[in-house]
Protein backbone atom coordinates (compact mmCIF):
# COMPACT_ATOMS: atom_id res chain seq x y z
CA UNK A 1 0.00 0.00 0.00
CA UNK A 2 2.98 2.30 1.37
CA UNK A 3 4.26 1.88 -2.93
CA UNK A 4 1.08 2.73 -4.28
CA UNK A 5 0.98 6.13 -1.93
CA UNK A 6 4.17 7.14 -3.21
CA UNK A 7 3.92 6.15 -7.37
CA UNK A 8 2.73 9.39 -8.61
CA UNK A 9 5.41 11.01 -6.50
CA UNK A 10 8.01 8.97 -8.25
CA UNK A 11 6.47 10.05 -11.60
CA UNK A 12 6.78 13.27 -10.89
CA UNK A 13 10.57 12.85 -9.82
CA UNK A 14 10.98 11.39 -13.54
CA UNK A 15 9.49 13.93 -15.21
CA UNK A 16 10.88 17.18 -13.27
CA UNK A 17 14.42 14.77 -14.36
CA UNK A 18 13.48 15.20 -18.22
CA UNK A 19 12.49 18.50 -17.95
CA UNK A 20 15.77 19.33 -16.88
CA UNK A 21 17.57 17.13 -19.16
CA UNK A 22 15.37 19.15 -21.89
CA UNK A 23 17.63 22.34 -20.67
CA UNK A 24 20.23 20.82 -21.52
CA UNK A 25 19.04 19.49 -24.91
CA UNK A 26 19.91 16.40 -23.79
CA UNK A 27 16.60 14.05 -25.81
CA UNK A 28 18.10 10.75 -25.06
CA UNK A 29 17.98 11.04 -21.14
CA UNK A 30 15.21 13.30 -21.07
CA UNK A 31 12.74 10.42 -23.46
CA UNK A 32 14.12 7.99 -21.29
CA UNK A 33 13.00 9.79 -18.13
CA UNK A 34 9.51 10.61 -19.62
CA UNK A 35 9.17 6.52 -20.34
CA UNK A 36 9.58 5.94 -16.87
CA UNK A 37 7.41 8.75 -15.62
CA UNK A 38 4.63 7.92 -17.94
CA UNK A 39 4.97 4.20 -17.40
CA UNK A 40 4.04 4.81 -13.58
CA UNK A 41 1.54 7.72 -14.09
CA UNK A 42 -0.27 8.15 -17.72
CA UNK A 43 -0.84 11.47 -17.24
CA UNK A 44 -2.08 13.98 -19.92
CA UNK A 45 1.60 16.47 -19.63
CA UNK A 46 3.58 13.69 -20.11
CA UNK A 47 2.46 12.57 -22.89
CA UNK A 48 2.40 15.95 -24.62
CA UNK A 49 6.10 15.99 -23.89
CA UNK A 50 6.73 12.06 -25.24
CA UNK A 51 4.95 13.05 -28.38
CA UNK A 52 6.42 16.51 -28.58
CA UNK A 53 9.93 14.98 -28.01
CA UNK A 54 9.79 11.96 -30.48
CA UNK A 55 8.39 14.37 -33.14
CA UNK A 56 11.48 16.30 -32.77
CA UNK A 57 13.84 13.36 -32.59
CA UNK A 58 11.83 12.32 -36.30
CA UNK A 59 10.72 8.90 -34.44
CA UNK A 60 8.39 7.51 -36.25
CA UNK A 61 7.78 4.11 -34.87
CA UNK A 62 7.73 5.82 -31.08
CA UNK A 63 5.04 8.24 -32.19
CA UNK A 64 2.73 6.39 -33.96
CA UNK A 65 2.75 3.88 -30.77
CA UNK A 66 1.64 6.31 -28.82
CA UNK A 67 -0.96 7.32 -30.75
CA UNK A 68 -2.59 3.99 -31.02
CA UNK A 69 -2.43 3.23 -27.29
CA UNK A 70 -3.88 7.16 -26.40
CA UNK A 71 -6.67 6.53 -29.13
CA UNK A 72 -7.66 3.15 -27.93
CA UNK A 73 -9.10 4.66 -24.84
CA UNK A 74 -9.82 8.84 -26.17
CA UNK A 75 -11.78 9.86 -29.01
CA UNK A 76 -9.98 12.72 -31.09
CA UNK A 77 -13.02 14.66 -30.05
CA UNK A 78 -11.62 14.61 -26.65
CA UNK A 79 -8.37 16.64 -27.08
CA UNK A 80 -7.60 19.90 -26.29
CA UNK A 81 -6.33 22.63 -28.14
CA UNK A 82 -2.71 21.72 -27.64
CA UNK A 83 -2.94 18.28 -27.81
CA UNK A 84 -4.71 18.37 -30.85
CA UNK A 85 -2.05 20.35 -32.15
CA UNK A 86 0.19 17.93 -31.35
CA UNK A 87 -2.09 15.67 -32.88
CA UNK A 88 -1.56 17.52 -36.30
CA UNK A 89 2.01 17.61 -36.24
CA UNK A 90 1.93 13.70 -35.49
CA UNK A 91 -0.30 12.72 -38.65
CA UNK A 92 2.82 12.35 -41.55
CA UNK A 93 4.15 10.20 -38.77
CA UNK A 94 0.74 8.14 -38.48
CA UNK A 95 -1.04 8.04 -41.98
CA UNK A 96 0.34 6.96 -45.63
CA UNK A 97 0.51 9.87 -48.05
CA UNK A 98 -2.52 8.51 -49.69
CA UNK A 99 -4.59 8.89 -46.41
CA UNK A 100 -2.98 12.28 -44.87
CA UNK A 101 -5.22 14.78 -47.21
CA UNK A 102 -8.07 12.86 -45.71
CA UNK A 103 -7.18 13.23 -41.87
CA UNK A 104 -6.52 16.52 -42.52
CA UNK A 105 -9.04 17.89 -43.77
CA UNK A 106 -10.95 15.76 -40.93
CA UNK A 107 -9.05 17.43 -38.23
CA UNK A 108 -9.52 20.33 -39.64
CA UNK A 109 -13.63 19.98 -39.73
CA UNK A 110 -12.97 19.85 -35.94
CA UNK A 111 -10.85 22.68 -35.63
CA UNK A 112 -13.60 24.78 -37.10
CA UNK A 113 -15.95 23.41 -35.00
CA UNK A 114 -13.94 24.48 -32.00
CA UNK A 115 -13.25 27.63 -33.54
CA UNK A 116 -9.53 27.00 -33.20
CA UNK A 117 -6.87 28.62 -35.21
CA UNK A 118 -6.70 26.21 -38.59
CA UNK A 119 -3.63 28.16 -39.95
CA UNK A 120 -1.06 25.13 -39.68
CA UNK A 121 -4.30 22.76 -41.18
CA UNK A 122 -4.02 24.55 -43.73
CA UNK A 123 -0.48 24.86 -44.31
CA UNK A 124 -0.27 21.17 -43.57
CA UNK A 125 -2.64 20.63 -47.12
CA UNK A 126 -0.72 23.17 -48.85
CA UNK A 127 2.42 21.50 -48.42
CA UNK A 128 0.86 18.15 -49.79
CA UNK A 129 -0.39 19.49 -53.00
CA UNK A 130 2.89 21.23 -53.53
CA UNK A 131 4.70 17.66 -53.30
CA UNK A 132 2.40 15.91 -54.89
CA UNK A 133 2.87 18.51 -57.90
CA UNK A 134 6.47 18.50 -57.88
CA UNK A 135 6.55 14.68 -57.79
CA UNK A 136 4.03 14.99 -61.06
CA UNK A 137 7.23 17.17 -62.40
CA UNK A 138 9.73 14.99 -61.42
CA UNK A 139 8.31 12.00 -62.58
CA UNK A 140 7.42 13.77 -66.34
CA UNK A 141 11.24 15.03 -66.45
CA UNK A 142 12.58 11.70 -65.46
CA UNK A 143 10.03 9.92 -68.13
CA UNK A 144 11.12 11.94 -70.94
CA UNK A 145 14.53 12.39 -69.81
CA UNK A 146 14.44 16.31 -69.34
CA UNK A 147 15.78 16.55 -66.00
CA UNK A 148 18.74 19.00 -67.16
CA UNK A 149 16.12 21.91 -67.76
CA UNK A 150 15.24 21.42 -63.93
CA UNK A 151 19.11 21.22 -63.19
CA UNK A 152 19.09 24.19 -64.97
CA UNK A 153 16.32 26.26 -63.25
CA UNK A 154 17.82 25.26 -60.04
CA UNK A 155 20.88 27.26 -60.84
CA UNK A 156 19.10 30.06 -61.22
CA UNK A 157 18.14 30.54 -57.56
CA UNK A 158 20.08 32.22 -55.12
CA UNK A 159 21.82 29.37 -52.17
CA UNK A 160 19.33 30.63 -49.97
CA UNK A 161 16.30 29.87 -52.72
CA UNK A 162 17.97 26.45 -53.37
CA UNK A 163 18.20 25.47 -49.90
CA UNK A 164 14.91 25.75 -49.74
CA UNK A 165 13.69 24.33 -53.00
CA UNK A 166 15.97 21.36 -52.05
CA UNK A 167 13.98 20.67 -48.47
CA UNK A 168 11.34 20.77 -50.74
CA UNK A 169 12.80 17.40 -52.88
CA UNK A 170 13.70 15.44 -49.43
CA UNK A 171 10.03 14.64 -48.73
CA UNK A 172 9.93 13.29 -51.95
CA UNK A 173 10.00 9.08 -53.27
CA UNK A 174 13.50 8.20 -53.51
CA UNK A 175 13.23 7.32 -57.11
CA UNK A 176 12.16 11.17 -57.59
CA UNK A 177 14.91 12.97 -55.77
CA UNK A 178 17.70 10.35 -56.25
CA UNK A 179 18.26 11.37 -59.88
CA UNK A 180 18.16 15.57 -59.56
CA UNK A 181 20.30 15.72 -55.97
CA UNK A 182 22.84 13.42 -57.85
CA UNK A 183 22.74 15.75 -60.62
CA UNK A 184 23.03 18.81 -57.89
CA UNK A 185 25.98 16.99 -56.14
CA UNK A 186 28.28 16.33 -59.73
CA UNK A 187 27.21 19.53 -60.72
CA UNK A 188 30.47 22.04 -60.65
CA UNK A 189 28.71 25.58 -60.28
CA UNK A 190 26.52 24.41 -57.18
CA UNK A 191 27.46 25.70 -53.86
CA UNK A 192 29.61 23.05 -51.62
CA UNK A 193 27.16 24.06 -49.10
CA UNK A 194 24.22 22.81 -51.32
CA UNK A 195 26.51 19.41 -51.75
CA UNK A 196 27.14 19.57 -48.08
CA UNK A 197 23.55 19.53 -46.95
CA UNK A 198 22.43 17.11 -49.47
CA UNK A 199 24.87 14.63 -48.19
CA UNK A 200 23.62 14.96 -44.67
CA UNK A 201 19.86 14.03 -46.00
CA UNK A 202 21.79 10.50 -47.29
CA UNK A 203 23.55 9.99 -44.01
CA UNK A 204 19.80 10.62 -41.71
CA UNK A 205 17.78 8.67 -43.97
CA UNK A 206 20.60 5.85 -44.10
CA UNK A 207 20.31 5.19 -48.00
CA UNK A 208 23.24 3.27 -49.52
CA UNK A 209 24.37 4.74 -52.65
CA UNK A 210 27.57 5.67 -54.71
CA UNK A 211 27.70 9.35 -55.46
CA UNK A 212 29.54 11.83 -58.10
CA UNK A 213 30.55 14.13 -56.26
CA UNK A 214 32.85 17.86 -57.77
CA UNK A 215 34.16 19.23 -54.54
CA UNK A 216 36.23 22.47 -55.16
CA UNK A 217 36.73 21.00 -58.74
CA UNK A 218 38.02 17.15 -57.66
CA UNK A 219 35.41 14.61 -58.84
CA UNK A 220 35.42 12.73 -55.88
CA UNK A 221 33.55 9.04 -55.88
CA UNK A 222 31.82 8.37 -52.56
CA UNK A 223 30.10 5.65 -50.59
CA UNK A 224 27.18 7.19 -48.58
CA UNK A 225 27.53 5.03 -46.01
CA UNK A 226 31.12 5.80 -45.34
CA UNK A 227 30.03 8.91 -44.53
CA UNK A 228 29.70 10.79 -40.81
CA UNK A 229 28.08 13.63 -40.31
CA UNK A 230 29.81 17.16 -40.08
CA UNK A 231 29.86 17.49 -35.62
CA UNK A 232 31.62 13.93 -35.71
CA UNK A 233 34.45 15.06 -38.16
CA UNK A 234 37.95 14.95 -36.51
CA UNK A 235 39.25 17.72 -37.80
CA UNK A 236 35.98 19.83 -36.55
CA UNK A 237 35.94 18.33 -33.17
CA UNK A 238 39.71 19.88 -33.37
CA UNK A 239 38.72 23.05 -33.86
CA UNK A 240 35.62 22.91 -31.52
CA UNK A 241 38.08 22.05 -28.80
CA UNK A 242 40.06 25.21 -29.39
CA UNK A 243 37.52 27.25 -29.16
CA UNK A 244 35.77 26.20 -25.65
CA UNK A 245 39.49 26.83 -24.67
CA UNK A 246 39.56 30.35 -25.85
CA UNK A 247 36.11 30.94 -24.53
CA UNK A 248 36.25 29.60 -21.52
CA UNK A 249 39.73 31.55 -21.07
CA UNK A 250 38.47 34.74 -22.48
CA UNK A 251 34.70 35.58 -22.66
CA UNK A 252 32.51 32.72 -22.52
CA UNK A 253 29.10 34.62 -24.14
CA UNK A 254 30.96 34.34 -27.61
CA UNK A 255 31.12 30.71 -27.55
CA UNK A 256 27.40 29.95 -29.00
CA UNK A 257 27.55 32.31 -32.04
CA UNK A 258 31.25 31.66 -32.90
CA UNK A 259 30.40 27.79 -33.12
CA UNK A 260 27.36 29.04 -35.41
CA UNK A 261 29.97 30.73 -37.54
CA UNK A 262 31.72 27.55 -37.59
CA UNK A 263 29.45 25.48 -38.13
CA UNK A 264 28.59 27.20 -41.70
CA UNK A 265 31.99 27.22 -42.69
CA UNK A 266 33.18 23.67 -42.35
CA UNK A 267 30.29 22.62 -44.06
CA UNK A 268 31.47 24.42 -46.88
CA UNK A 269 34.71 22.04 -47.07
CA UNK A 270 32.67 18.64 -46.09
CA UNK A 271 33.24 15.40 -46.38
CA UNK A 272 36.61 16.30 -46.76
CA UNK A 273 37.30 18.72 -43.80
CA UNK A 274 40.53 17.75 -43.45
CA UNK A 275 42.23 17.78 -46.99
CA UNK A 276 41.49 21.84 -46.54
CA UNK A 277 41.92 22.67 -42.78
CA UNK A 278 45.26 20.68 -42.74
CA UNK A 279 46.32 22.80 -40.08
CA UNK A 280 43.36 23.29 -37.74
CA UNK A 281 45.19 25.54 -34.98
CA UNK A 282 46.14 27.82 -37.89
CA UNK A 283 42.52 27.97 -39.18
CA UNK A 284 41.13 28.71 -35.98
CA UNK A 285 43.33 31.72 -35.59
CA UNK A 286 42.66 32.93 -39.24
CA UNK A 287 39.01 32.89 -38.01
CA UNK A 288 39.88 34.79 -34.93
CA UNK A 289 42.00 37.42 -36.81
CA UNK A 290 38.94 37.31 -39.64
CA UNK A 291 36.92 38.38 -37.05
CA UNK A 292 39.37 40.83 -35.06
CA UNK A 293 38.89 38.74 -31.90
CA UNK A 294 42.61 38.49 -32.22
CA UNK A 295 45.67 39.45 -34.45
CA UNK A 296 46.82 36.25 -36.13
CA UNK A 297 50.99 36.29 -36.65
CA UNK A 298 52.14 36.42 -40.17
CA UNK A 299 53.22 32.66 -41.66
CA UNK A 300 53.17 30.92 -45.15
CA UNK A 301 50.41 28.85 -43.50
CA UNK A 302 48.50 31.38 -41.54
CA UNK A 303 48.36 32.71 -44.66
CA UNK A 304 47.77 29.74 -46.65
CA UNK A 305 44.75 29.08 -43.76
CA UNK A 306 43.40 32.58 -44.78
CA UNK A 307 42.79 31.67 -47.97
CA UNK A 308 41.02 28.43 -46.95
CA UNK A 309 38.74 30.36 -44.69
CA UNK A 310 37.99 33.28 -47.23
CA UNK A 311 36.82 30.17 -49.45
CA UNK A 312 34.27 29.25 -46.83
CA UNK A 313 33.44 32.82 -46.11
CA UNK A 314 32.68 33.82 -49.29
CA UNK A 315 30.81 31.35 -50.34
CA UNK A 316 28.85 31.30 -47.09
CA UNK A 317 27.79 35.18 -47.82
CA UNK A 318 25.97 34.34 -50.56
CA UNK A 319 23.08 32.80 -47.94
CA UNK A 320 21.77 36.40 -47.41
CA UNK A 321 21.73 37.53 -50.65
């Protein structure tokens, strides 16, 4: 009896444990604490933060669980206003494409009847025709073997309009986006960026493939499953190193954008960091100097490291126009 008194107290001990895990954007821990909490207590705030956590992890499988145990005992006529959000931002997760128009324009029959705000309904439908319209394009191109005047409208966009055009192409079938992002990634005039970024969507979605690849004008073969993602690249973990160093030695409030900085720029040289930033102490104080953080001494490599990180920089400026 003295357990059962003391259950929801434990619950609550696991979930005050993922919240602050969550503060320290720590997912893992802070999923595995909301398990434990929600095994002992089912309650309603716990499983907005399971579903909200999982959704931002891109689990699948997790979410759509939860869904079917929730619904087996609630009626989606039951949910409040933020669950019911959640609810929307669940449904790619829990219906084929063939089926998602239909739930959302369901969910959206409620919404109005609530008089809730159907503004990401809507969005949610607008998106879907969009894809299903640029898979109709796609698919015509590939069929009739056109897909170079696509290739060629792409390079008409500014990085920051083919960034976004190209988040537009991972939703997509495989068979549809395989052929243009290969085209993309041999192309030689598209940003390394671009290449950088379409690489990372192979290396999340885990699809084996050889690509063509023109890095800084080096056709490069690669295996996509050789490759690791930018944040687990030796040489950036080098450099990353340095500068919690000089932050924490210096002024510790320019550590978060200075990484951001970073960040940009090495995925300019990915997947091969290294072969560019062959000296990463010497790189790290060209980007200090670049920034006039600090005066970097004069050397055949400092300056040889300048014109690496100009490279980047330049390239990288091009996002805001």
């Amino acid at each position: 009896m003295t357990d059962l008194i003391h259950m929801p107290n434990k619950s609550e001990y696991f979930y005050r444990k993922a919240m602050n895990a969550l503060e320290q954007n720590d997912y893992a821990s802070a999923s595995n604490f909301l398990k434990e909490s929600y095994q002992i207590e089912p309650s309603l705030k716990v499983f907005k933060e399971l579903i909200s956590i999982h959704i931002i992890q891109n689990k699948s499988q997790a979410v759509k669980k939860l869904w079917q145990n929730f619904l087996s005992d609630h009626s989606i006529q039951d949910l409040d206003y933020e669950l019911a959000m959640l609810y929307v931002h669940s449904l790619p997760y829990l219906f084929s494409h063939q089926k998602l128009l239909i739930q959302l324009y369901e969910i959206k029959e409620y919404f109005d009847q609530k008089k809730w705000d159907i503004s990401l309904i809507v969005k949610q439908i607008e998106k879907i025709k969009e894809k299903e319209a640029l898979s109709k394009e796609l698919q015509l191109l590939i069929n009739t073997k056109r897909l170079d005047s696509k290739l060629k409208q792409l390079k008409e966009l500014t990085l920051y309009e083919l960034l976004k055009e190209i988040k537009n192409f991972y939703s997509l079938d495989y068979s549809l986006k395989h052929p243009i992002l290969t085209a993309l990634l041999a192309d030689k005039e598209i940003s390394q960026f671009v290449k950088s970024d379409i690489l990372h969507h192979y290396i999340v979605r885990n699809y084996q493939a050889h690509l063509k690849l023109t890095w800084f004008e080096e056709i490069k073969i690669i295996d996509s499953l050789s490759l690791v993602p930018y944040k687990e690249d030796s040489t950036y973990l080098q450099i990353k190193a340095l500068l919690e160093d000089y932050t924490v030695n210096n002024n510790p409030h320019i550590y978060d954008g200075l990484l951001e900085e970073i960040n940009l720029l090495v995925m300019v040289y990915y997947p091969f960091i290294k072969e560019k930033i062959s000296d990463p102490v010497a790189w790290f104080n060209s980007f200090l100097s670049y920034y006039h953080i600090e005066k970097s001494e004069e050397s055949d490599q400092n300056e040889r490291m300048d014109e690496i990180l100009q490279q980047a920089i330049d390239e990288i400026k091009q996002l805001s126009l």
